[in-house]
PDB file of N, CA and C in Angstrom:
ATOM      1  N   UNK A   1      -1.638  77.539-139.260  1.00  0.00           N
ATOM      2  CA  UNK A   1      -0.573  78.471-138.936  1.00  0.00           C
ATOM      3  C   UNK A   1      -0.289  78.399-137.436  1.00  0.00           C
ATOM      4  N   UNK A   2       1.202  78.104-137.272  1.00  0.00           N
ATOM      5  CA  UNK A   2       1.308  78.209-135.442  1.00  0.00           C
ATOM      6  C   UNK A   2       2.203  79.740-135.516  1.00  0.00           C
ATOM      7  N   UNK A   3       1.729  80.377-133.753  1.00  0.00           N
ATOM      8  CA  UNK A   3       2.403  81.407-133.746  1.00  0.00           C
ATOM      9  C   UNK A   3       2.548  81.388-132.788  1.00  0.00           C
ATOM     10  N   UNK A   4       4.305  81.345-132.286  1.00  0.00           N
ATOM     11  CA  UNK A   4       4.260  81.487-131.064  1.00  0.00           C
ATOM     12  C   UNK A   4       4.501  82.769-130.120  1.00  0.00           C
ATOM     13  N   UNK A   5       4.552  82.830-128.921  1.00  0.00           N
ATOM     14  CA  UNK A   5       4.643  84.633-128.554  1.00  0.00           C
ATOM     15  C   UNK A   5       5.265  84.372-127.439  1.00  0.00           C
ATOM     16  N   UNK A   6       6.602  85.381-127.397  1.00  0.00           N
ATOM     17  CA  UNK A   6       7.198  85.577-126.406  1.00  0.00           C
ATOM     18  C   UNK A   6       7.380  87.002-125.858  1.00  0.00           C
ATOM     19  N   UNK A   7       7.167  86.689-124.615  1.00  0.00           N
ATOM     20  CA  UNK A   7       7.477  88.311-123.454  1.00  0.00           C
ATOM     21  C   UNK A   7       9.098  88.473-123.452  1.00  0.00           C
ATOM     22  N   UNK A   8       9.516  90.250-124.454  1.00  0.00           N
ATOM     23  CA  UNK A   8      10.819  90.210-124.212  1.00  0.00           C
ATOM     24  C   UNK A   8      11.230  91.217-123.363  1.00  0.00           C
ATOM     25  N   UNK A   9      12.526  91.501-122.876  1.00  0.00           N
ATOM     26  CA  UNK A   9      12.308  92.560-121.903  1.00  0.00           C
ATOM     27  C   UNK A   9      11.989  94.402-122.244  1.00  0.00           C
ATOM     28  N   UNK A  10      11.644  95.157-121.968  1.00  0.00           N
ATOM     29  CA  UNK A  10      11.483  96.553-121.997  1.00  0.00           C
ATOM     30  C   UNK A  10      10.158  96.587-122.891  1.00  0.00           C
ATOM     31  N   UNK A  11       9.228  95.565-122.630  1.00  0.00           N
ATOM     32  CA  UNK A  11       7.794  95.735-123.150  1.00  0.00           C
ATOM     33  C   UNK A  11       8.039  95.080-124.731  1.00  0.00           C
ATOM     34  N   UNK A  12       8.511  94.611-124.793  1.00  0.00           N
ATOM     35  CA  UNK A  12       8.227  94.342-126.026  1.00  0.00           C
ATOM     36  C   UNK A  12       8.025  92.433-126.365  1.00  0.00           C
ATOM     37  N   UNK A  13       7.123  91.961-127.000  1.00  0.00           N
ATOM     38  CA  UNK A  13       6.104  90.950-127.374  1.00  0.00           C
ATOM     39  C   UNK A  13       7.060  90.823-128.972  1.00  0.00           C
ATOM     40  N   UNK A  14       7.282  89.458-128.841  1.00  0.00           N
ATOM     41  CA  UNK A  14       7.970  88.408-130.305  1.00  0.00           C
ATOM     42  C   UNK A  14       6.987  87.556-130.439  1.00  0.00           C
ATOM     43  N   UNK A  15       6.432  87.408-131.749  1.00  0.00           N
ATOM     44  CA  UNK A  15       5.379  86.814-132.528  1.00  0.00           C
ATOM     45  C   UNK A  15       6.574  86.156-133.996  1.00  0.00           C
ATOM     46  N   UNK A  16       6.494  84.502-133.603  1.00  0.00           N
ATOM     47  CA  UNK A  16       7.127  83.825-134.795  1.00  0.00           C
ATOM     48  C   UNK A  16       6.107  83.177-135.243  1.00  0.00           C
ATOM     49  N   UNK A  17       6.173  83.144-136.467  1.00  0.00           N
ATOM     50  CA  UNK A  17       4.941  82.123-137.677  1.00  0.00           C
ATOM     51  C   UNK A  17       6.144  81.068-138.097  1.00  0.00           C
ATOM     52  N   UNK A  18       5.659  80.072-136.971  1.00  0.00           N
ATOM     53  CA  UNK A  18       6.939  79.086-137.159  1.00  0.00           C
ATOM     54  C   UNK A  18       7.039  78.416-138.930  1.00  0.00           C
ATOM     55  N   UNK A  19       5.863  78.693-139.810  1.00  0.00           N
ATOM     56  CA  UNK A  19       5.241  78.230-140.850  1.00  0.00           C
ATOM     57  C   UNK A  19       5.837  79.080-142.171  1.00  0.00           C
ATOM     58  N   UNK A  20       5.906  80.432-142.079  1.00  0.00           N
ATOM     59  CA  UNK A  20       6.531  81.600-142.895  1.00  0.00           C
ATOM     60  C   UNK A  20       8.124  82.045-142.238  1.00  0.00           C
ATOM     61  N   UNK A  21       8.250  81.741-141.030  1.00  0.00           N
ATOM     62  CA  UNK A  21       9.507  82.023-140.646  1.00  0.00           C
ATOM     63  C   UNK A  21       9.526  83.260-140.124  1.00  0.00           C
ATOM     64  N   UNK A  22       8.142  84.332-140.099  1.00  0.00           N
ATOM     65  CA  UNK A  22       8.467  85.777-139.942  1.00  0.00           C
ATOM     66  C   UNK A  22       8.383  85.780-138.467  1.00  0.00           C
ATOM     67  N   UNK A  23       9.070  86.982-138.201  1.00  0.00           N
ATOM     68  CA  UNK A  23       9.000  87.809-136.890  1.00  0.00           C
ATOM     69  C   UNK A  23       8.847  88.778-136.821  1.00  0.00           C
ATOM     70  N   UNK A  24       7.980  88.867-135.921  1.00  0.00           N
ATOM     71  CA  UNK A  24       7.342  90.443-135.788  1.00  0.00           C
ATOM     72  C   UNK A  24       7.766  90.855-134.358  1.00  0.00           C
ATOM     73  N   UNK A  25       8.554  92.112-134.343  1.00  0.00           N
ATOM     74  CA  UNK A  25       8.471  92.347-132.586  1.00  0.00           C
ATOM     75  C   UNK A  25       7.433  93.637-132.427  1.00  0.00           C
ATOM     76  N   UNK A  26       6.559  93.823-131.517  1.00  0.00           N
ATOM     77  CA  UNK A  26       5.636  94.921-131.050  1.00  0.00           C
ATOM     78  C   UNK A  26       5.969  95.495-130.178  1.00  0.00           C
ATOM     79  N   UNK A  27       5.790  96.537-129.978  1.00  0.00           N
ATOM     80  CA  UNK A  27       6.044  97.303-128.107  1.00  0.00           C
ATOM     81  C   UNK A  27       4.868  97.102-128.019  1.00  0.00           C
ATOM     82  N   UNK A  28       5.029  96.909-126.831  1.00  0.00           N
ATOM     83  CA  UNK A  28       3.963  97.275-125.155  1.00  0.00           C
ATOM     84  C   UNK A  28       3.692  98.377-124.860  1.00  0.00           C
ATOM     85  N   UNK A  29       5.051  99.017-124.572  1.00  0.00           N
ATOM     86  CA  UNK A  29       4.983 100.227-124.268  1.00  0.00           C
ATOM     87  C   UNK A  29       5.111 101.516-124.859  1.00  0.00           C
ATOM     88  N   UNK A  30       4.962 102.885-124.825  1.00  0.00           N
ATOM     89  CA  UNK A  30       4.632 104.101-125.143  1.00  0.00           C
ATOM     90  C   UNK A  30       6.385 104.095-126.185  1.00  0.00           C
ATOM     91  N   UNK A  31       7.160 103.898-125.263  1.00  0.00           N
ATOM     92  CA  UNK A  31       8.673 103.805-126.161  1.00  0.00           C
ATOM     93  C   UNK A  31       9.599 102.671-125.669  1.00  0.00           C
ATOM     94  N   UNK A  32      10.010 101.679-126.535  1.00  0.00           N
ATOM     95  CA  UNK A  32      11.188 100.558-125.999  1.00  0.00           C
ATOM     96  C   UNK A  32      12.376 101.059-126.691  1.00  0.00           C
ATOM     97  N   UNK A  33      13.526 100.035-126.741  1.00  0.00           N
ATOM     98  CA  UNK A  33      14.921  99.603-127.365  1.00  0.00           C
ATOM     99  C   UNK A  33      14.711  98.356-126.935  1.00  0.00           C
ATOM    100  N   UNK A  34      15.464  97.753-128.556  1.00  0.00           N
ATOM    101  CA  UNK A  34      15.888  96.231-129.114  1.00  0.00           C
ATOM    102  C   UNK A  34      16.828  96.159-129.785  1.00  0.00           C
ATOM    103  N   UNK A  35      18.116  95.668-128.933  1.00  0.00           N
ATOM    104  CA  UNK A  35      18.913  94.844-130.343  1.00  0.00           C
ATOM    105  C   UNK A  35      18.988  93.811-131.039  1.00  0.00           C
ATOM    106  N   UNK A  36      18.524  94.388-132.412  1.00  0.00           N
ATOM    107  CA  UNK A  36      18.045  93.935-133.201  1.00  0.00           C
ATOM    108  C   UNK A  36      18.886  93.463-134.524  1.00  0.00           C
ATOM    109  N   UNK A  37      20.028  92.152-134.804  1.00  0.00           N
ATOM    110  CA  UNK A  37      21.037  92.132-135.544  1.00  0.00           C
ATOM    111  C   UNK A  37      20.541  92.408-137.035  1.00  0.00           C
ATOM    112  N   UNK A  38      19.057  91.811-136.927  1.00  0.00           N
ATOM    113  CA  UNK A  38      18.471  91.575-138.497  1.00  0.00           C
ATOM    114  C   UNK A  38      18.479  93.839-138.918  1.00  0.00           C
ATOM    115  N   UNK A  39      18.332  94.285-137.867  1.00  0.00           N
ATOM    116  CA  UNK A  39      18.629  96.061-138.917  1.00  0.00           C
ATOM    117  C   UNK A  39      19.965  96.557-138.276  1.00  0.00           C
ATOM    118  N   UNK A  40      20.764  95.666-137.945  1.00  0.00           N
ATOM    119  CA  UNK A  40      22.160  96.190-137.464  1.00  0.00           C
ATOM    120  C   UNK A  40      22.325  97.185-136.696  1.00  0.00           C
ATOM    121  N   UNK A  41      21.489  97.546-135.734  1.00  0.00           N
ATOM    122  CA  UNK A  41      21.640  98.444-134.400  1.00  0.00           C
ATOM    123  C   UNK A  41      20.626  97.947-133.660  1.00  0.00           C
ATOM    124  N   UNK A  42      20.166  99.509-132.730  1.00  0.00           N
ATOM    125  CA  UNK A  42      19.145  99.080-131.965  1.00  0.00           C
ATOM    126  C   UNK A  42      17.926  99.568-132.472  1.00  0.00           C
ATOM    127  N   UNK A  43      17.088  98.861-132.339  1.00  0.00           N
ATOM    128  CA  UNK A  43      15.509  99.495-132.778  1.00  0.00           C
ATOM    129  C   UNK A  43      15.027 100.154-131.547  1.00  0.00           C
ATOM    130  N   UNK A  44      14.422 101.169-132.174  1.00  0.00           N
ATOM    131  CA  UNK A  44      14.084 101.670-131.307  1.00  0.00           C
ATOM    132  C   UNK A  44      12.415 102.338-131.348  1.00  0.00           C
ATOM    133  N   UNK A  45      11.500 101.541-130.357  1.00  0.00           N
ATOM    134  CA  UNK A  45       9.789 101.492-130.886  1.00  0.00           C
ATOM    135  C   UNK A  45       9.662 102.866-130.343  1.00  0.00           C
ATOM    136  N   UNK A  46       8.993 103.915-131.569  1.00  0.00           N
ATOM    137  CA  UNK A  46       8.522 105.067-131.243  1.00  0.00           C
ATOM    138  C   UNK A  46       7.142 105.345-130.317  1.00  0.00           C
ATOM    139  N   UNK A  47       6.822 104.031-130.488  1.00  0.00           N
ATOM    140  CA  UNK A  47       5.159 104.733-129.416  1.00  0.00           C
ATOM    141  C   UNK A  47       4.529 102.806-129.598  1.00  0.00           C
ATOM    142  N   UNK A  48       3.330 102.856-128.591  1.00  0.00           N
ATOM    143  CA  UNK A  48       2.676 101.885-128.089  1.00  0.00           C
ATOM    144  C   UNK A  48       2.478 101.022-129.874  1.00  0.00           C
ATOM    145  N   UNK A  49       2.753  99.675-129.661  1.00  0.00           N
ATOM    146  CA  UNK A  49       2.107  99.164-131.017  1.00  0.00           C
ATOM    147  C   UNK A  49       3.128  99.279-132.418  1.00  0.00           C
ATOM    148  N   UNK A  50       4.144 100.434-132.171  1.00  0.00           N
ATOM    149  CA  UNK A  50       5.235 100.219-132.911  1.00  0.00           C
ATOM    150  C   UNK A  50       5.982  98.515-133.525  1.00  0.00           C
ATOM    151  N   UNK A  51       6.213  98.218-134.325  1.00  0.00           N
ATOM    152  CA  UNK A  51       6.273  97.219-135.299  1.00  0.00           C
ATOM    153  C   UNK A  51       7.759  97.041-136.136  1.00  0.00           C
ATOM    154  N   UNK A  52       8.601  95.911-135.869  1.00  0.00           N
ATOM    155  CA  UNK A  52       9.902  95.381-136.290  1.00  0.00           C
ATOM    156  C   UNK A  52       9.584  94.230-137.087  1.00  0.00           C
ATOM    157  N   UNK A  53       9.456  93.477-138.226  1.00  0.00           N
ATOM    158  CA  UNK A  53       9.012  92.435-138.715  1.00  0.00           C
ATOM    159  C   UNK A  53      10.630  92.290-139.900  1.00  0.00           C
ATOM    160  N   UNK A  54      10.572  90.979-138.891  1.00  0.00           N
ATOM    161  CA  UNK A  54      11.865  90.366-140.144  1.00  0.00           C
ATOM    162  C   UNK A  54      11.495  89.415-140.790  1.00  0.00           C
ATOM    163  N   UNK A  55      11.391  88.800-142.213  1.00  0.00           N
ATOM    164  CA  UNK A  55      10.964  87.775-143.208  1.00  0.00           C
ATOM    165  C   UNK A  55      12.100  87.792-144.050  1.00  0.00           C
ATOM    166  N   UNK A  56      12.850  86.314-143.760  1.00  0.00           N
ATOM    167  CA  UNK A  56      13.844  86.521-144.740  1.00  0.00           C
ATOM    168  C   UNK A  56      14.828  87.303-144.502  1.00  0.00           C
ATOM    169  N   UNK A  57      15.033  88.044-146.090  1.00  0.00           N
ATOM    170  CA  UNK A  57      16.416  89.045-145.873  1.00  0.00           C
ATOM    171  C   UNK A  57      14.895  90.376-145.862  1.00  0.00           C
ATOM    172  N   UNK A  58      14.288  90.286-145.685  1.00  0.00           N
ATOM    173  CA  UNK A  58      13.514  91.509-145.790  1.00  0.00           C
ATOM    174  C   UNK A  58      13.225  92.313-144.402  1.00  0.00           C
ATOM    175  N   UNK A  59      12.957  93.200-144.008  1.00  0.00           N
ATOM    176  CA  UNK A  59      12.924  93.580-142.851  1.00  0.00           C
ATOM    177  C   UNK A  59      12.069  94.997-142.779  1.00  0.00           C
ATOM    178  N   UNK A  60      11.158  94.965-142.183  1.00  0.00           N
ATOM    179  CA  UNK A  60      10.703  96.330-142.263  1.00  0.00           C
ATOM    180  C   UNK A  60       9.975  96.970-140.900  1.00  0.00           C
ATOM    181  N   UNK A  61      10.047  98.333-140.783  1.00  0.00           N
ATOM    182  CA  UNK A  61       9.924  99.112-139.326  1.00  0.00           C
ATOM    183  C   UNK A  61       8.361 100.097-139.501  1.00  0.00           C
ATOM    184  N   UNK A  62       8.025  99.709-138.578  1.00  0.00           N
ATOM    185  CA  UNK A  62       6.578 100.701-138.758  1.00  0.00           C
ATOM    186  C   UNK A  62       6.184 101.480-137.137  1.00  0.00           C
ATOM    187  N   UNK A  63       7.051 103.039-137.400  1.00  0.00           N
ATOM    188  CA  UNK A  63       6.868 103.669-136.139  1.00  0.00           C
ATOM    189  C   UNK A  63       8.356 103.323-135.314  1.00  0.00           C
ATOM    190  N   UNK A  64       9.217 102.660-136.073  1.00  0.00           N
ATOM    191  CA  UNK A  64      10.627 102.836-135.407  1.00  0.00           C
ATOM    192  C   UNK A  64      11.767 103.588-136.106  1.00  0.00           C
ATOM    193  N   UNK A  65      12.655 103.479-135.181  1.00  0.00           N
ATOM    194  CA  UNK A  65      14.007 104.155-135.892  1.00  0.00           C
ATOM    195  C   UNK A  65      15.079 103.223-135.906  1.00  0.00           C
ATOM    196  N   UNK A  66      16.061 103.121-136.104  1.00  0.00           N
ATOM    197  CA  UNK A  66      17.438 102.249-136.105  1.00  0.00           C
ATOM    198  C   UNK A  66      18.425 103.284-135.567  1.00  0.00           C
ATOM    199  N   UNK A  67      18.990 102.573-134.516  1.00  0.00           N
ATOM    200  CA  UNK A  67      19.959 103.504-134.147  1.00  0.00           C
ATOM    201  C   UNK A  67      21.201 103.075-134.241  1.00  0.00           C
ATOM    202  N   UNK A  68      22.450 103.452-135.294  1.00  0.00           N
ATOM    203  CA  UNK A  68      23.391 102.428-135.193  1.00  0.00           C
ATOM    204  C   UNK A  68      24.646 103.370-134.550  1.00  0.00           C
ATOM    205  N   UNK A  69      25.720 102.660-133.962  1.00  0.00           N
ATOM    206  CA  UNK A  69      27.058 102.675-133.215  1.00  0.00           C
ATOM    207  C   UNK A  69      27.543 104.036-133.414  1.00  0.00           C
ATOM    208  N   UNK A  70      27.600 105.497-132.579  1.00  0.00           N
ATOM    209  CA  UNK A  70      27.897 106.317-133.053  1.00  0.00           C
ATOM    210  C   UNK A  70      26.768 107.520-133.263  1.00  0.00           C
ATOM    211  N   UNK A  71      25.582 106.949-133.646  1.00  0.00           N
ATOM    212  CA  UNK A  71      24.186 107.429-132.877  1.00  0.00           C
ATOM    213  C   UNK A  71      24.141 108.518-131.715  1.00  0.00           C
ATOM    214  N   UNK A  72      23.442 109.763-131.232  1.00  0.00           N
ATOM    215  CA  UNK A  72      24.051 110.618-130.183  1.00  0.00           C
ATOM    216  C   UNK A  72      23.174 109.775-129.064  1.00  0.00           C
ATOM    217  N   UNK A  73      22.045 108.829-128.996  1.00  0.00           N
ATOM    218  CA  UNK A  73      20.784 108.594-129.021  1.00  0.00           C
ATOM    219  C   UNK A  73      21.465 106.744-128.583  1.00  0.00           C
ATOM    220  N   UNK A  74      22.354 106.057-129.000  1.00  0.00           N
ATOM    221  CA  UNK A  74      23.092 104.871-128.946  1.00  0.00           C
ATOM    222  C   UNK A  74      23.481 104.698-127.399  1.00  0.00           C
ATOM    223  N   UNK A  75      24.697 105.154-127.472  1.00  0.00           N
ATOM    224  CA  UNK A  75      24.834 104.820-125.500  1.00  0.00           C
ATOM    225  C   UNK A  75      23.640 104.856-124.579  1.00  0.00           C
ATOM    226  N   UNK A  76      22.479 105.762-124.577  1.00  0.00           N
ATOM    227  CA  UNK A  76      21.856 105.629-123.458  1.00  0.00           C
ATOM    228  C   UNK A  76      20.282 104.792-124.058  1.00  0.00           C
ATOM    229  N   UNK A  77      20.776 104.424-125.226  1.00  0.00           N
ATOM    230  CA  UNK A  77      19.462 103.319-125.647  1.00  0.00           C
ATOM    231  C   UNK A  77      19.871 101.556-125.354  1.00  0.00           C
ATOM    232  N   UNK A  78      21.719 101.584-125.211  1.00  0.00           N
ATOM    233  CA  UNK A  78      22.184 100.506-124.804  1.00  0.00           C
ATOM    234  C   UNK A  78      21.586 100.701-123.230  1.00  0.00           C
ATOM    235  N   UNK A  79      22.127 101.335-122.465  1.00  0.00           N
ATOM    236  CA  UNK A  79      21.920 101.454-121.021  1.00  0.00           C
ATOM    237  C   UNK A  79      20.417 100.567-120.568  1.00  0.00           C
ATOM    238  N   UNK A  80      19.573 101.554-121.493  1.00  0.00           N
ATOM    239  CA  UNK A  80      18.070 101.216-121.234  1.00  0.00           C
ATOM    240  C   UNK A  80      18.034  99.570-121.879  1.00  0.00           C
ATOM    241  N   UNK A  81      18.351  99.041-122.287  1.00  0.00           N
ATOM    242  CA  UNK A  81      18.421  97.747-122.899  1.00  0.00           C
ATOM    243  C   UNK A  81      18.895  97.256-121.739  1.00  0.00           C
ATOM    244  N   UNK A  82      20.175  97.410-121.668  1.00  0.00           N
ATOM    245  CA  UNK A  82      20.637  96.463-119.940  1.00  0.00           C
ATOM    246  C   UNK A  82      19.786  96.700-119.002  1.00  0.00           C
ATOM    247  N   UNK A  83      19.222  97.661-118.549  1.00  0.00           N
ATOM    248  CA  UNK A  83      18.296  97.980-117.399  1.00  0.00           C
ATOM    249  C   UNK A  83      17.182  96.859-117.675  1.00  0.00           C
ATOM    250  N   UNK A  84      16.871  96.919-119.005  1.00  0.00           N
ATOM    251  CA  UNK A  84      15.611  96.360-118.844  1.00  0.00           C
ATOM    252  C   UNK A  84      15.240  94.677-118.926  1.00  0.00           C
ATOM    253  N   UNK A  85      16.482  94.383-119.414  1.00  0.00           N
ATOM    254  CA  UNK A  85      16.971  93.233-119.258  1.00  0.00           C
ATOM    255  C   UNK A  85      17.720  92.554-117.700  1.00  0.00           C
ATOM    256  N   UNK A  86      18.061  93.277-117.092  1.00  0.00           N
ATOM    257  CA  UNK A  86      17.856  93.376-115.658  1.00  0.00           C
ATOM    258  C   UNK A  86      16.860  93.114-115.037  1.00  0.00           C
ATOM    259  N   UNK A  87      15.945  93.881-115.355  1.00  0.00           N
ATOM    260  CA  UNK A  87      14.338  93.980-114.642  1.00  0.00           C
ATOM    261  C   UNK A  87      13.752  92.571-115.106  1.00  0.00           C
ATOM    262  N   UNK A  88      13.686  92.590-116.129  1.00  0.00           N
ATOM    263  CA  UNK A  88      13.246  90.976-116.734  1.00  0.00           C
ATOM    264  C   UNK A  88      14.104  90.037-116.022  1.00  0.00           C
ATOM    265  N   UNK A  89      14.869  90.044-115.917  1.00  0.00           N
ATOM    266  CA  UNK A  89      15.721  88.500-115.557  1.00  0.00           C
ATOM    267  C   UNK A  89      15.358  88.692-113.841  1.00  0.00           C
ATOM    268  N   UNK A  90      15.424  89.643-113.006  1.00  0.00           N
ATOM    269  CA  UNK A  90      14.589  89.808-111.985  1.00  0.00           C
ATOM    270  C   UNK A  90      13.668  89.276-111.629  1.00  0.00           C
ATOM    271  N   UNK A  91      12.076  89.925-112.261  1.00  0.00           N
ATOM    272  CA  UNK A  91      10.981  89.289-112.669  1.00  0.00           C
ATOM    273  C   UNK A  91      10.749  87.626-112.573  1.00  0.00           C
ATOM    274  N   UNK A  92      11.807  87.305-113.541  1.00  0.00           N
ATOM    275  CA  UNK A  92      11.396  86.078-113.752  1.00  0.00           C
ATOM    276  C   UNK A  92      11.955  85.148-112.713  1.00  0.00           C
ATOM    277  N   UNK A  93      13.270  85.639-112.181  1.00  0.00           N
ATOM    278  CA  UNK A  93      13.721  84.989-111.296  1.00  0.00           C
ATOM    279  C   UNK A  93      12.441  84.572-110.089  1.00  0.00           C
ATOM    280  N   UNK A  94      12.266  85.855-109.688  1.00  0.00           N
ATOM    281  CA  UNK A  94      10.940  86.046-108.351  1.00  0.00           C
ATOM    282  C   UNK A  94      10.202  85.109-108.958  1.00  0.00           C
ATOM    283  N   UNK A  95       9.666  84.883-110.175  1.00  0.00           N
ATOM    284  CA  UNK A  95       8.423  84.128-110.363  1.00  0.00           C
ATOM    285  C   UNK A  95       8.957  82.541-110.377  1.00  0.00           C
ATOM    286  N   UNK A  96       9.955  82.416-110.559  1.00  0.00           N
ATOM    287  CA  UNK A  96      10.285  81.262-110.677  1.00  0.00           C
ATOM    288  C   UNK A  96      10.105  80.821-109.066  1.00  0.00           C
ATOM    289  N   UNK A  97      11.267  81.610-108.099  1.00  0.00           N
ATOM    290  CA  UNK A  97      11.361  81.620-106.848  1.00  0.00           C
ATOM    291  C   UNK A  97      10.348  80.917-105.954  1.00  0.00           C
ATOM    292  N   UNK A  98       8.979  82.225-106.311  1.00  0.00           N
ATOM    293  CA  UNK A  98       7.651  81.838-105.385  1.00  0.00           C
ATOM    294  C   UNK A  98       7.481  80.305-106.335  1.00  0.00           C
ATOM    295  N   UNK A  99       7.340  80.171-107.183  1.00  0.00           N
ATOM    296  CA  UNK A  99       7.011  78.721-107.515  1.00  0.00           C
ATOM    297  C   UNK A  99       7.604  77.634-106.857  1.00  0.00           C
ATOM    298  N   UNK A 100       8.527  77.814-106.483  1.00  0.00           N
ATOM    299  CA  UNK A 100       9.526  76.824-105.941  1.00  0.00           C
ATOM    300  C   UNK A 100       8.993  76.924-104.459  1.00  0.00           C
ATOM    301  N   UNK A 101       8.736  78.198-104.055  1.00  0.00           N
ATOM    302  CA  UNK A 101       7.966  78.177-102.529  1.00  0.00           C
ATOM    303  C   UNK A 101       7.122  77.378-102.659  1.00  0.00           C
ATOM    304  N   UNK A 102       6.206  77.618-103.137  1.00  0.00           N
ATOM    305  CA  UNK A 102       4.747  76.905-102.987  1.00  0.00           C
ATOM    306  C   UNK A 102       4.882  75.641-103.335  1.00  0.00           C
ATOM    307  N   UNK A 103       5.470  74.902-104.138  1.00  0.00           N
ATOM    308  CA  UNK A 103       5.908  73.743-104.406  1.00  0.00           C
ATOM    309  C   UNK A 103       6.581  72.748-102.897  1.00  0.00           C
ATOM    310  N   UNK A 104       7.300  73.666-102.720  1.00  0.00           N
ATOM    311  CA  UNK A 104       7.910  73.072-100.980  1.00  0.00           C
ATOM    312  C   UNK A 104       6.734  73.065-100.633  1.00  0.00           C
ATOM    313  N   UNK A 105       5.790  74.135 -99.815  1.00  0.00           N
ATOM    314  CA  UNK A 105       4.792  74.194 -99.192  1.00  0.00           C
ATOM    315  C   UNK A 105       4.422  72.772 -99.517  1.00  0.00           C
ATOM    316  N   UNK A 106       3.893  72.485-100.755  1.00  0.00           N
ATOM    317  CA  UNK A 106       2.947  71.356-100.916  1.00  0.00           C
ATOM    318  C   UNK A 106       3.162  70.081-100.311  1.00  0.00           C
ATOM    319  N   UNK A 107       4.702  70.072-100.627  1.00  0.00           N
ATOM    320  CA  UNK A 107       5.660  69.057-100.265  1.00  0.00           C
ATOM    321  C   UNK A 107       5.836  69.100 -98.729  1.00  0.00           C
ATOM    322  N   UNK A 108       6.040  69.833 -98.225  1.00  0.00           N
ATOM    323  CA  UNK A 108       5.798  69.792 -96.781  1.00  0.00           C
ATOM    324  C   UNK A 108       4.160  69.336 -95.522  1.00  0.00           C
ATOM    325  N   UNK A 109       3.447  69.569 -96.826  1.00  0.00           N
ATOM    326  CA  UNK A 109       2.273  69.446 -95.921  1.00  0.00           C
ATOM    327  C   UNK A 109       1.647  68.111 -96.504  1.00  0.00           C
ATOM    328  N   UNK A 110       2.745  67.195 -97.246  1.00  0.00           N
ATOM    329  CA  UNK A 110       2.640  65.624 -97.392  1.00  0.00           C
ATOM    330  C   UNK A 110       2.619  64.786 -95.821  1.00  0.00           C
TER     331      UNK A 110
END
């Protein structure tokens, strides 16, 4: 079985079983938002360890809610999605950045 795992933004961890096809998304954190097309809004992880798993047409939530378009709870769960997707693309930028420093460094002290 391979599984691969990706860091997504606002704490939340993607686990694919490239073998079964499933996906599982987890929070990190105490509470996230994910849009999520496979439950047609945003998911939204109620607490640490909260659980999104799509297989197929099957899909099931353990400790989340779905929030769809119209939601009172929708606009400011989008917001927090852009924010946090912000922060991530940030993040990664910087990490990329210093890599590229230190890489010169090396290259310089040829």
């Amino acid at each position: 079985m391979t599984v691969t795992v990706n860091k997504k933004p606002g704490g939340i961890t993607q686990l694919f079983n490239t073998e079964t096809g499933r996906v599982i998304y987890k929070s990190k954190a105490e509470s996230a938002y994910m849009l999520i097309e496979a439950f047609g809004g945003i998911v939204k992880f109620n607490q640490k360890g909260a659980i999104a798993t799509i297989t197929g047409h099957i899909t099931e939530l353990e400790n989340c809610d779905v929030l769809k378009k119209g939601h009172p709870e929708y606009k400011n769960a989008l917001e927090s999605i852009i924010n946090s997707h912000k922060e991530f693309a940030k993040q990664v930028a910087d990490s990329h950045h210093n890599e590229i420093q230190e890489l010169e460094n090396k290259l310089s002290g040829l």
